[in-house]
Protein backbone atom coordinates (compact mmCIF):
# COMPACT_ATOMS: atom_id res chain seq x y z
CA UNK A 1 60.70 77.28 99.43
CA UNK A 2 64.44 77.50 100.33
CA UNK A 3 65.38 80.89 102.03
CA UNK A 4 67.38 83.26 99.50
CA UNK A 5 70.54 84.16 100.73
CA UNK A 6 71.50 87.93 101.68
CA UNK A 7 74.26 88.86 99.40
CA UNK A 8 77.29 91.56 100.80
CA UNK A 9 80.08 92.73 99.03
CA UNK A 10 83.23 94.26 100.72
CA UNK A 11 85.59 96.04 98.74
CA UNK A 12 89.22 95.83 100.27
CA UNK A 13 90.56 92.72 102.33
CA UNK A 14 92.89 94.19 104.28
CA UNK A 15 92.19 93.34 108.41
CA UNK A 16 89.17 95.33 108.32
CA UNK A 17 87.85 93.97 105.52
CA UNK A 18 88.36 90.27 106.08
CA UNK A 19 87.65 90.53 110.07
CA UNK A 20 84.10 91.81 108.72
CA UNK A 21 84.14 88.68 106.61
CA UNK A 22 85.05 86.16 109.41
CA UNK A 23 82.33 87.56 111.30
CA UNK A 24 79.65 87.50 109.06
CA UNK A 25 80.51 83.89 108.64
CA UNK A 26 80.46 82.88 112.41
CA UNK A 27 77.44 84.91 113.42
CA UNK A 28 75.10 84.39 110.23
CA UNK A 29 72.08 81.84 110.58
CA UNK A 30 70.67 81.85 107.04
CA UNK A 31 72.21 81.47 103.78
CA UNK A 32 74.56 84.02 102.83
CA UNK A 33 76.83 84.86 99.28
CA UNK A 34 80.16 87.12 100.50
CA UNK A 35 81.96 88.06 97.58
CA UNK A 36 85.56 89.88 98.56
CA UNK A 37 87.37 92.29 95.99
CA UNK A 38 90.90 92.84 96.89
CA UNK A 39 94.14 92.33 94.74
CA UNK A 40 95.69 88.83 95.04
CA UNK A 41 99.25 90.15 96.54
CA UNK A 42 97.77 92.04 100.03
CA UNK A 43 94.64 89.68 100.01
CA UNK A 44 93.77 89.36 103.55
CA UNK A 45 96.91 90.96 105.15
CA UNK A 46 96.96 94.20 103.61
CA UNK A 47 100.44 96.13 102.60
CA UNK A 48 101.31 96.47 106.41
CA UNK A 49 101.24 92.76 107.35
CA UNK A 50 102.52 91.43 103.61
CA UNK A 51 106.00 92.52 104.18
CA UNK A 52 108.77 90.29 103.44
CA UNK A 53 110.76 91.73 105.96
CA UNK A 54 111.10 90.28 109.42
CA UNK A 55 112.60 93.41 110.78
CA UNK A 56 109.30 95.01 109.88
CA UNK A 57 107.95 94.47 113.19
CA UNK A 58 104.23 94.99 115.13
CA UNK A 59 104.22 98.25 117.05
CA UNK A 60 102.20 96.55 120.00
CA UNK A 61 103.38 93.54 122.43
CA UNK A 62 102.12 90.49 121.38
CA UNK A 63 99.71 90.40 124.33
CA UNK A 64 97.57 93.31 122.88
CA UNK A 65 97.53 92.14 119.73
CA UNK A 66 94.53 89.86 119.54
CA UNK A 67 92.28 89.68 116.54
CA UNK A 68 89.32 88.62 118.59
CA UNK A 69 87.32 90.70 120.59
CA UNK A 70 86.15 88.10 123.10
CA UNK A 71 89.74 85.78 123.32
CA UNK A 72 91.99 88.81 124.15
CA UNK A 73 94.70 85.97 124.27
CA UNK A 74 93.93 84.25 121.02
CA UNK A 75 97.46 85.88 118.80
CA UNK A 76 99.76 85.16 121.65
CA UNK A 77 98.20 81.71 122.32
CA UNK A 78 98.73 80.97 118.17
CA UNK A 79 101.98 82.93 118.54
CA UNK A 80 103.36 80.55 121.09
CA UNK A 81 102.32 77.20 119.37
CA UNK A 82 104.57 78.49 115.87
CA UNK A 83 108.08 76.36 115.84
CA UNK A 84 109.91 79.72 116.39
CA UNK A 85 108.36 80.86 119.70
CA UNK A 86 106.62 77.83 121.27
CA UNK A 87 110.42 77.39 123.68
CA UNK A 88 110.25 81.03 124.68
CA UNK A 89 108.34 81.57 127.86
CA UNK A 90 105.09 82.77 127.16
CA UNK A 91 104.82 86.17 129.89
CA UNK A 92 107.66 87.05 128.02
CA UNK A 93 106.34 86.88 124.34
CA UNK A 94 103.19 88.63 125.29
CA UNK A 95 105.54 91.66 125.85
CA UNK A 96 107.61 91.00 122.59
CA UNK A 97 107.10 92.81 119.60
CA UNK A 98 107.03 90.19 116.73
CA UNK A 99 106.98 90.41 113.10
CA UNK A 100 104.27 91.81 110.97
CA UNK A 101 104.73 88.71 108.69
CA UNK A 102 104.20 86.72 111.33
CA UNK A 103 100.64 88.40 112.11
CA UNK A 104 99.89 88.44 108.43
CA UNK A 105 100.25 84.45 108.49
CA UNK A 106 97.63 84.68 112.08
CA UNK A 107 95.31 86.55 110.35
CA UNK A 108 95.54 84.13 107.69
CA UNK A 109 94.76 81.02 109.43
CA UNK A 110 91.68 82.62 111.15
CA UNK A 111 90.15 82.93 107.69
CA UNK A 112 91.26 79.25 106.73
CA UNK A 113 89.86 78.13 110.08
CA UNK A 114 86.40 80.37 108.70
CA UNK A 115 86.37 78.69 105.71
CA UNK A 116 86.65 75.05 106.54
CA UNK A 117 83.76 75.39 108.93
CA UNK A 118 81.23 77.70 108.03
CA UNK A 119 77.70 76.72 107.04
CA UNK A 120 77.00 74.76 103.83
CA UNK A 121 74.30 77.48 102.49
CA UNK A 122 77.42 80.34 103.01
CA UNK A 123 79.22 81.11 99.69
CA UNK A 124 82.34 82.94 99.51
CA UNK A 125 83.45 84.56 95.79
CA UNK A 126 87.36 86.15 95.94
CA UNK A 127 87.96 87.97 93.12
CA UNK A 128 91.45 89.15 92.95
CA UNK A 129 90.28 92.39 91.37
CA UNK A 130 90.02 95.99 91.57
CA UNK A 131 86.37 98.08 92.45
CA UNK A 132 85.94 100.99 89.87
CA UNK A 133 82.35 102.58 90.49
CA UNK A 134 78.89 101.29 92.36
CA UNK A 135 75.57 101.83 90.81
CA UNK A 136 72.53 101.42 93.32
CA UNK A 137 69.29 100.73 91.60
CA UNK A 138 66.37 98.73 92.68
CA UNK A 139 67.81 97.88 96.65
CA UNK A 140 70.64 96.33 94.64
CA UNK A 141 74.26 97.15 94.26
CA UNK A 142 76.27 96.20 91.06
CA UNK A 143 80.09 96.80 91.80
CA UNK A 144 82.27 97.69 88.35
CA UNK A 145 85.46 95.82 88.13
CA UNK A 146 88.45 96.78 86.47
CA UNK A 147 88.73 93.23 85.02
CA UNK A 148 85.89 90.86 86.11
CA UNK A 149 82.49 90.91 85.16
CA UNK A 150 80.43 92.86 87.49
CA UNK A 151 79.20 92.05 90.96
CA UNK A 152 75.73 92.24 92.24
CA UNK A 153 74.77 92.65 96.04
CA UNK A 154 72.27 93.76 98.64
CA UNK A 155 74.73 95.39 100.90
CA UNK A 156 78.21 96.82 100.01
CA UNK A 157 81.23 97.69 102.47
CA UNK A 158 83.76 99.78 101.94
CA UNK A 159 86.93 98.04 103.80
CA UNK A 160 89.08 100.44 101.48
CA UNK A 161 92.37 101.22 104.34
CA UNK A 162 94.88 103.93 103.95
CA UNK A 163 95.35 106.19 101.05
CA UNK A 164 98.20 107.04 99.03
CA UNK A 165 100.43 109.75 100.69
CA UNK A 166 99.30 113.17 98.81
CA UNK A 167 102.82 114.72 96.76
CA UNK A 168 104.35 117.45 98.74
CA UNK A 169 103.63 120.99 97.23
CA UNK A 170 106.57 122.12 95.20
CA UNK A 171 106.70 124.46 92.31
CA UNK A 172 108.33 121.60 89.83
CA UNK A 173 105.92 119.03 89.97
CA UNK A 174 106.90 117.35 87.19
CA UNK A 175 109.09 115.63 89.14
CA UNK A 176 106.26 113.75 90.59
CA UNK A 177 106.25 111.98 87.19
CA UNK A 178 109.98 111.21 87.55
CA UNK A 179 110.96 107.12 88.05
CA UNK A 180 113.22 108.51 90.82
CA UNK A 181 110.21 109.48 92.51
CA UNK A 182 108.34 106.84 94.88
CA UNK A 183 104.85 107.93 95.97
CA UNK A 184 103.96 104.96 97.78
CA UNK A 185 106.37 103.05 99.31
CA UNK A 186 104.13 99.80 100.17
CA UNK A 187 103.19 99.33 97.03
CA UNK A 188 106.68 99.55 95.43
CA UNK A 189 109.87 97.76 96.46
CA UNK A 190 112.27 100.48 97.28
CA UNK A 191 115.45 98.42 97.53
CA UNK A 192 115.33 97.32 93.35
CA UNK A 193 115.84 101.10 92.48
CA UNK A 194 118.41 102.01 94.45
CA UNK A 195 121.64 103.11 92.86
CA UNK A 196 124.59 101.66 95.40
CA UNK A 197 126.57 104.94 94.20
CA UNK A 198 124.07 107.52 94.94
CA UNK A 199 121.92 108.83 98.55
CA UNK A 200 118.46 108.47 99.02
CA UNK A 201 116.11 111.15 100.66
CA UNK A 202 112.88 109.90 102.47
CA UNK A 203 110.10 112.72 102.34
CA UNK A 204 108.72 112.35 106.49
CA UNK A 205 109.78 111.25 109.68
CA UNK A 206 107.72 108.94 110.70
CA UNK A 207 106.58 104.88 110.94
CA UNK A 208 106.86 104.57 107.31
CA UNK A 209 110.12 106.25 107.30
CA UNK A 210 111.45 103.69 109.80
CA UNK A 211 110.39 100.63 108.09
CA UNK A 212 111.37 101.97 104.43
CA UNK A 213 115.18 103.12 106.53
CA UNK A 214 115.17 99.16 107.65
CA UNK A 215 114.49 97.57 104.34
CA UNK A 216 116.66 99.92 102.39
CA UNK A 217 119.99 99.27 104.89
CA UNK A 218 118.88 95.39 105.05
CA UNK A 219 119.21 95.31 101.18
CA UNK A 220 123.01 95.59 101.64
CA UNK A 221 122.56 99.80 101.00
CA UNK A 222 126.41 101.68 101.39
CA UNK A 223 125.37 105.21 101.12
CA UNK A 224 123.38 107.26 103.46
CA UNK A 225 119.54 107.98 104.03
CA UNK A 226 118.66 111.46 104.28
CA UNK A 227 115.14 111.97 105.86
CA UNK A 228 113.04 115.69 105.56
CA UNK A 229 110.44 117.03 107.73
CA UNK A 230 109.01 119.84 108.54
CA UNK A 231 109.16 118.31 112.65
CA UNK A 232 112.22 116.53 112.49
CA UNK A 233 112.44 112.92 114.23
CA UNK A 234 108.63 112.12 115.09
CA UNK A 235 109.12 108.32 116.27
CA UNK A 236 109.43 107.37 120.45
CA UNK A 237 110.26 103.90 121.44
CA UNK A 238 107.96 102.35 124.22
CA UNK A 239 109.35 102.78 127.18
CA UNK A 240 108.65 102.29 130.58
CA UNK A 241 108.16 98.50 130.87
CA UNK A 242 104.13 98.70 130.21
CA UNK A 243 103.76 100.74 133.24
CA UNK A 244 100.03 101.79 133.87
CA UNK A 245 99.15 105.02 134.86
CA UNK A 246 95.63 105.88 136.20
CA UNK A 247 95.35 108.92 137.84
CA UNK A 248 94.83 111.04 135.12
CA UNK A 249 91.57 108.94 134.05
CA UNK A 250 90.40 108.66 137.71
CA UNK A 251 90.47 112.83 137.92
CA UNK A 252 88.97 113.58 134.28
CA UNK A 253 84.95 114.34 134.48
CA UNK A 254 82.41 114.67 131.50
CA UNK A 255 81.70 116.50 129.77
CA UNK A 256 85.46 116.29 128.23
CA UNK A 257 86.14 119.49 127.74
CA UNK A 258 89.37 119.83 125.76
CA UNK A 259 90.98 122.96 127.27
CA UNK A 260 90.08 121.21 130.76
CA UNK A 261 91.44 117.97 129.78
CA UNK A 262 94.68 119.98 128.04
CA UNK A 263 94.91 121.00 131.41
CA UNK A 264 94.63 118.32 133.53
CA UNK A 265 96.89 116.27 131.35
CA UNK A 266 99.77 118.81 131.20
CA UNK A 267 99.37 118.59 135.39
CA UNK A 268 100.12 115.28 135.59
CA UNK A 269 102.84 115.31 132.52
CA UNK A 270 104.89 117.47 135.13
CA UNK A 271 104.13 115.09 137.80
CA UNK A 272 105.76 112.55 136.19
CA UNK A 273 108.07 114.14 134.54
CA UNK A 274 109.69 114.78 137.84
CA UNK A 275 110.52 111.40 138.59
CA UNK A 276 111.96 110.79 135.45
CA UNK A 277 108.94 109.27 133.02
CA UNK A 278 107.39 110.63 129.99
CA UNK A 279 104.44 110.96 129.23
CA UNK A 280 103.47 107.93 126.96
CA UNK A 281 101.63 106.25 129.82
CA UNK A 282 99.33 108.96 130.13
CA UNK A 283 98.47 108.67 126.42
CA UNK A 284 98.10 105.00 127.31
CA UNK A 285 95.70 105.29 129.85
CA UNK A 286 93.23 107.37 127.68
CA UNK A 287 92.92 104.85 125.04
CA UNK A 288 89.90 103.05 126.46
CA UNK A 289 88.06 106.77 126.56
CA UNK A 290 89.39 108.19 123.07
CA UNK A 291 86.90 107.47 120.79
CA UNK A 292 84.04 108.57 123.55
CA UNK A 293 86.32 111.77 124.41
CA UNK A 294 86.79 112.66 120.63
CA UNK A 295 82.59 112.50 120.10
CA UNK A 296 81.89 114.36 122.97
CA UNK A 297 83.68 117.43 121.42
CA UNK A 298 82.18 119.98 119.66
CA UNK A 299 83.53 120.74 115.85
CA UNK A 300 85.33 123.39 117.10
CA UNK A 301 87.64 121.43 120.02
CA UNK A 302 87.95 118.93 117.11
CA UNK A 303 88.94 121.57 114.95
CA UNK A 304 91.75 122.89 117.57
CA UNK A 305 93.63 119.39 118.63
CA UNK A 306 93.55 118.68 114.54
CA UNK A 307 95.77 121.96 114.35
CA UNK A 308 97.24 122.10 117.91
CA UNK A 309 97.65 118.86 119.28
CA UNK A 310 97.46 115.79 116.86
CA UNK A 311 101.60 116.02 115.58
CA UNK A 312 102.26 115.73 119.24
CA UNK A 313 99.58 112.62 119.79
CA UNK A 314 100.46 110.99 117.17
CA UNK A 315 104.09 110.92 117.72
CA UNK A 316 103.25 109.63 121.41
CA UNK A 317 100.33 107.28 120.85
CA UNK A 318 102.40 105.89 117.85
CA UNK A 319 105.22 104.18 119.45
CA UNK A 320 108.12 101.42 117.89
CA UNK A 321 110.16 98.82 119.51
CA UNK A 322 112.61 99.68 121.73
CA UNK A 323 115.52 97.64 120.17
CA UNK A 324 114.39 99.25 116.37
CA UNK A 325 114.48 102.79 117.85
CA UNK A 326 117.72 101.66 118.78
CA UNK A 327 118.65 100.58 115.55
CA UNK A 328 117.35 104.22 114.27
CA UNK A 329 119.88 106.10 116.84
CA UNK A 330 123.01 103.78 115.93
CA UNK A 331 122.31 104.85 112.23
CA UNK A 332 121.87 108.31 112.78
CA UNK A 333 125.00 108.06 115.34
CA UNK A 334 127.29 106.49 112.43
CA UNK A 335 126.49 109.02 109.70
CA UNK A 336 124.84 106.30 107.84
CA UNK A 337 121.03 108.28 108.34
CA UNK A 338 120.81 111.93 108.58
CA UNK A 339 117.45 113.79 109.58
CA UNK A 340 116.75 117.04 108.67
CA UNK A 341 114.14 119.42 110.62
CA UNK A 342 113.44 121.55 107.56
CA UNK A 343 110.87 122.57 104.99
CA UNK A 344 111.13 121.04 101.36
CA UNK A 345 111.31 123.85 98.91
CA UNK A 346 112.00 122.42 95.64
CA UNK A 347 112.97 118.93 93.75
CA UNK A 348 114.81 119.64 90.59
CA UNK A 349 116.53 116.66 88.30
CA UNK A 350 119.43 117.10 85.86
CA UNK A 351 121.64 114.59 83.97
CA UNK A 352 123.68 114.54 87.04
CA UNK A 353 120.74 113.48 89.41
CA UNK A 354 118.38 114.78 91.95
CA UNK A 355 118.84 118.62 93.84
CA UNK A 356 116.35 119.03 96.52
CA UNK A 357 116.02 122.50 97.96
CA UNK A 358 114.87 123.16 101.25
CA UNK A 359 114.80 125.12 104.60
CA UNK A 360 116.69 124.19 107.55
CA UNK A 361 114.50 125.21 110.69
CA UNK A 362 117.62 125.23 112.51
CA UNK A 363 119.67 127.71 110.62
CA UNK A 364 116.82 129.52 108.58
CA UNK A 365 118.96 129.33 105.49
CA UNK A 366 118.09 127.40 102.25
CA UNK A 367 120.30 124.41 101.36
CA UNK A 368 120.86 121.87 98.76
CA UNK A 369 120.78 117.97 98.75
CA UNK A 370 122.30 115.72 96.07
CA UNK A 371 120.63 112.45 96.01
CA UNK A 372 119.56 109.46 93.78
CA UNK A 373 116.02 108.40 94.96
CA UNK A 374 113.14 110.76 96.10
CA UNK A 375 110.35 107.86 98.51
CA UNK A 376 107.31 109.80 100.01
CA UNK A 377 107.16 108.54 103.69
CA UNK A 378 104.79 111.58 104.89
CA UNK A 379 101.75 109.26 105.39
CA UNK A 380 98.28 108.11 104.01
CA UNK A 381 96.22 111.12 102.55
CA UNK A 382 92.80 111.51 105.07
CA UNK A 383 90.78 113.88 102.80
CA UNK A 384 89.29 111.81 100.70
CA UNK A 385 87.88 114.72 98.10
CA UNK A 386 91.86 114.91 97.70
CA UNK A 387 91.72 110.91 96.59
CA UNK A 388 93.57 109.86 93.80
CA UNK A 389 92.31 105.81 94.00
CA UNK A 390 89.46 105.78 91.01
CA UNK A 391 86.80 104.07 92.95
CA UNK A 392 86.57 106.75 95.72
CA UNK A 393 86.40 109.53 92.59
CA UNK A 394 83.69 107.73 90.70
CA UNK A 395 81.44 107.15 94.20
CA UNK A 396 82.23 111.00 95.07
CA UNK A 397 81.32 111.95 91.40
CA UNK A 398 77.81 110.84 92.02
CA UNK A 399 77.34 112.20 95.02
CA UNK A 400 77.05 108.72 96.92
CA UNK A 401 80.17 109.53 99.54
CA UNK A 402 81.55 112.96 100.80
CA UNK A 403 84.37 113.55 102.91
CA UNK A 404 83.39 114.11 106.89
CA UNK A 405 83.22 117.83 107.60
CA UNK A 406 87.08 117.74 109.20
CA UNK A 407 87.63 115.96 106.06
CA UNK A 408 89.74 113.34 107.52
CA UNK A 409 87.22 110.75 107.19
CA UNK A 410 83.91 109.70 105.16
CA UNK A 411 80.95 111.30 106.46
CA UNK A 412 78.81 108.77 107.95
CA UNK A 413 75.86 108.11 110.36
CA UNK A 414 76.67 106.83 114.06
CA UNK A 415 76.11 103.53 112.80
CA UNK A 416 78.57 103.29 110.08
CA UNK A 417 76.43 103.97 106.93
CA UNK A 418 77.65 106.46 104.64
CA UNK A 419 76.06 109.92 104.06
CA UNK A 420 75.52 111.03 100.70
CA UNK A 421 75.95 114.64 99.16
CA UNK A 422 72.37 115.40 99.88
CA UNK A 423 73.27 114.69 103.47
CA UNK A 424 70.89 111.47 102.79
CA UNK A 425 71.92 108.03 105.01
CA UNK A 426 72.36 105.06 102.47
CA UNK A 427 70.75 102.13 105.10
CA UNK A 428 72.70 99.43 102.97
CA UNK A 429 75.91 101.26 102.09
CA UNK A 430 78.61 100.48 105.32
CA UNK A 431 82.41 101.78 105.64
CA UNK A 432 84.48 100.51 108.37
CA UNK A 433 88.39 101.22 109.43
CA UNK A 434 90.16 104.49 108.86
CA UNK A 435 87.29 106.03 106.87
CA UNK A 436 85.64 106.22 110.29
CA UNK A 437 88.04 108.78 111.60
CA UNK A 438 86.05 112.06 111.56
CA UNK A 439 83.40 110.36 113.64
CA UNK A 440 85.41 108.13 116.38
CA UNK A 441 88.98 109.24 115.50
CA UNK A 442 90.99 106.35 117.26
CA UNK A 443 90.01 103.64 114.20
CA UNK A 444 93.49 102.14 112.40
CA UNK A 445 94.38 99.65 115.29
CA UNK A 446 93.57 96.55 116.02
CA UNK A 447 92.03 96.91 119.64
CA UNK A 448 89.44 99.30 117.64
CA UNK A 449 88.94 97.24 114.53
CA UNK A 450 88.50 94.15 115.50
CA UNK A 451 85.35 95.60 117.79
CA UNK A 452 83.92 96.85 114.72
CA UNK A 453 84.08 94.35 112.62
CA UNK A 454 82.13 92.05 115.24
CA UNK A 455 79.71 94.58 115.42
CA UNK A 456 79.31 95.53 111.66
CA UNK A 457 78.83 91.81 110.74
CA UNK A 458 75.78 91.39 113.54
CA UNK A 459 74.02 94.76 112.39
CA UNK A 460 74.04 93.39 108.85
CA UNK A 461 72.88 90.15 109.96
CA UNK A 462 70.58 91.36 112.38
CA UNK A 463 69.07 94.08 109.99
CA UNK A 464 67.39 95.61 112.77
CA UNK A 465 67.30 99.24 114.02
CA UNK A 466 70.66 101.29 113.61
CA UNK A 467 72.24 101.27 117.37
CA UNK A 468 76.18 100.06 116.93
């Protein structure tokens, strides 16, 4: 009698989401069905890496940017054999920041590479489609579809990515319903409702700020961008020419405790501050400890660097390109991109446009802005009880997921399954990415994911015990 294959759904096919496919296609033994739910337009790539725009460009050398957790070269060796690069000396693109397009295409080819030689008995279903609700019944899943019939599985993974950025609180939120209003910028193309006449205001100060500033001015855009945040300019180029700092790792001791380590750290900020360097390769240096740093804390330091400390790692853990930052500072130098350190009061419309009221920090007086176009650049939305994306209601609804108890995440167990509102493990019921952020809190990049998608694919496979 012919084995029966194991049958896994994953819902989302972003990196995360296909990675976890690759792998479970590589590493299986036995026959096995995958079926994939994603839409057909970020299939595989996700919004980040299915821009258009070739100024929209990786925030990490080309070096670091390896999909593979055992070939950390692979993306710069595939990177160097492409007609564009394959004359530019290869040291050199390892520390060159190239195109998200480009590494949309990479991740691409890995899952055509997948696909041409995986095992006879291994079935792959696509269905450009989106997940509306799970029902678990009988060690089965069946996965609702908005369009499709629905799918049936013995393990489901929840590959979902970022969430729509939440709506500032104003008092007039019927703007929010306004088609001069753009929630999500990834998911709508800014540049077709811009009026050439009128400014634009971009809610945040951030990544998604930059890239929405670079397709907006690339679209042939006369007026001027205004930008609002409560912190001003939040973006640092990376600087320093990859210089590696140890010391700060070689003093630290566990147990990490974070007033000690808040310590420490400041000590050797000054250090180096001294001699003229920042403090982004300090940040560097902790990234191999982060995730073991952030799970040693108790809820309470977690609780304190959430309010105290995250705006401030973020802003240096998150770095650009150096020649885009530039880019950023000639626009702001020209008049063409204004930034305002304030807090957003108000959004009002009229037959004569847009008036957005707010508070400068730097004068303490409320002013007025005239502008055309409202785009919300503040950032994905990490509480997921807060989620507006259907799916994520329905499975909260019935009690199958809950938000972590910093609700920035999905509460889960230490291997990845996800908790249910009885505080019961689901054995068969997986998330992976972002969603993991309460529990490891360094999850969204690549060096992270494409760990855990190695590793989610063998435990599935592997079925045994519950050690990641």
């Amino acid at each position: 009698m012919s084995e029966k294959p194991i049958e896994i759904v994953i819902i989302g096919a972003g990196f995360s989401g296909l990675m976890t496919a690759y792998h479970l296609i590589k590493q299986t033994k036995s026959p096995l069905t995958i079926h994939i739910i994603n839409d057909k337009a970020t299939f595989g790539k996700g919004p980040a890496y299915s821009t258009p725009a070739l100024k929209h460009l990786l925030n990490v050398p080309a070096a670091k940017m390896s999909a593979m957790h055992d070939d950390p070269n692979h993306f710069l060796d595939w990177a160097h054999k492409q007609p564009a690069y394959k004359t530019i000396n290869r040291d050199i693109l390892g520390k060159t920041f190239l195109p998200r397009q480009l590494y949309g295409n990479y991740i691409t080819s890995i899952w055509e590479e997948a696909l041409k030689t995986k095992r006879e008995d291994t079935q792959i279903d696509i269905i450009y489609d989106t997940a509306v609700n799970i029902d678990h019944a009988h060690g089965k899943y069946t996965i609702t579809l908005k369009s499709h019939a629905p799918v049936n599985a013995d393990y489901a993974i929840l590959a979902t990515g970022h969430e729509a950025p939440s709506n500032p609180p104003i008092p007039n939120e019927a703007y929010y319903n306004s088609p001069t209003y753009i929630k999500n910028p990834w998911l709508i193309d800014v540049t077709k409702l811009i009026k050439p006449d009128q400014n634009i205001l971009i809610l945040g100060n951030g990544l998604t700020m930059v890239d929405t500033v670079i397709s907006i001015m690339d679209s042939g855009f006369k007026g001027q961008i205004h930008t609002l945040s409560p912190t001003g300019f939040s973006v640092l180029a990376h600087r320093h020419n990859h210089l590696e700092y140890k010391d700060l790792v070689n003093e630290i001791k566990e147990p990490y405790r974070l007033d000690e380590l808040f310590i420490i750290g400041h000590k050797h900020f000054r250090m180096l501050h001294k001699i003229g360097i920042s403090a982004e390769p300090i940040v560097d240096s902790l990234r191999p400890l982060t995730q073991k740093i952030w799970r040693s804390w108790s809820h309470q330091e977690k609780e304190t660097f959430l309010r105290d400390i995250k705006s401030i790692w973020n802003k240096i853990r998150h770095r650009i390109a150096p020649h885009m930052y530039d880019y950023v500072q000639r626009l702001r130098l020209t008049g063409r991109l204004v930034m305002h350190k304030a807090k957003l009061l108000d959004i009002k419309e009229d037959s004569k446009g847009i008036i957005v009221h707010y508070l400068s920090k730097h004068t303490q007086t409320e002013k007025t802005l005239n502008v055309g176009l409202v785009v919300n650049c503040t950032g994905p939305q990490t509480d997921i009880a807060k989620s507006e994306d259907v799916f994520l209601q329905n499975l909260q609804a019935k009690g199958m997921i809950q938000a972590d108890s910093l609700h920035i995440g999905m509460d889960v167990t230490d291997h990845w399954t996800l908790i249910d509102a009885q505080g019961q493990e689901n054995p068969t019921l997986y998330t992976i990415g972002g969603n993991l952020r309460g529990l490891l809190w360094e999850t969204t990049a690549i060096p992270e994911l494409k760990s855990q998608t190695a590793m989610l694919a063998a435990k599935i496979l592997s079925n045994k015990g519950h050690q990641l």
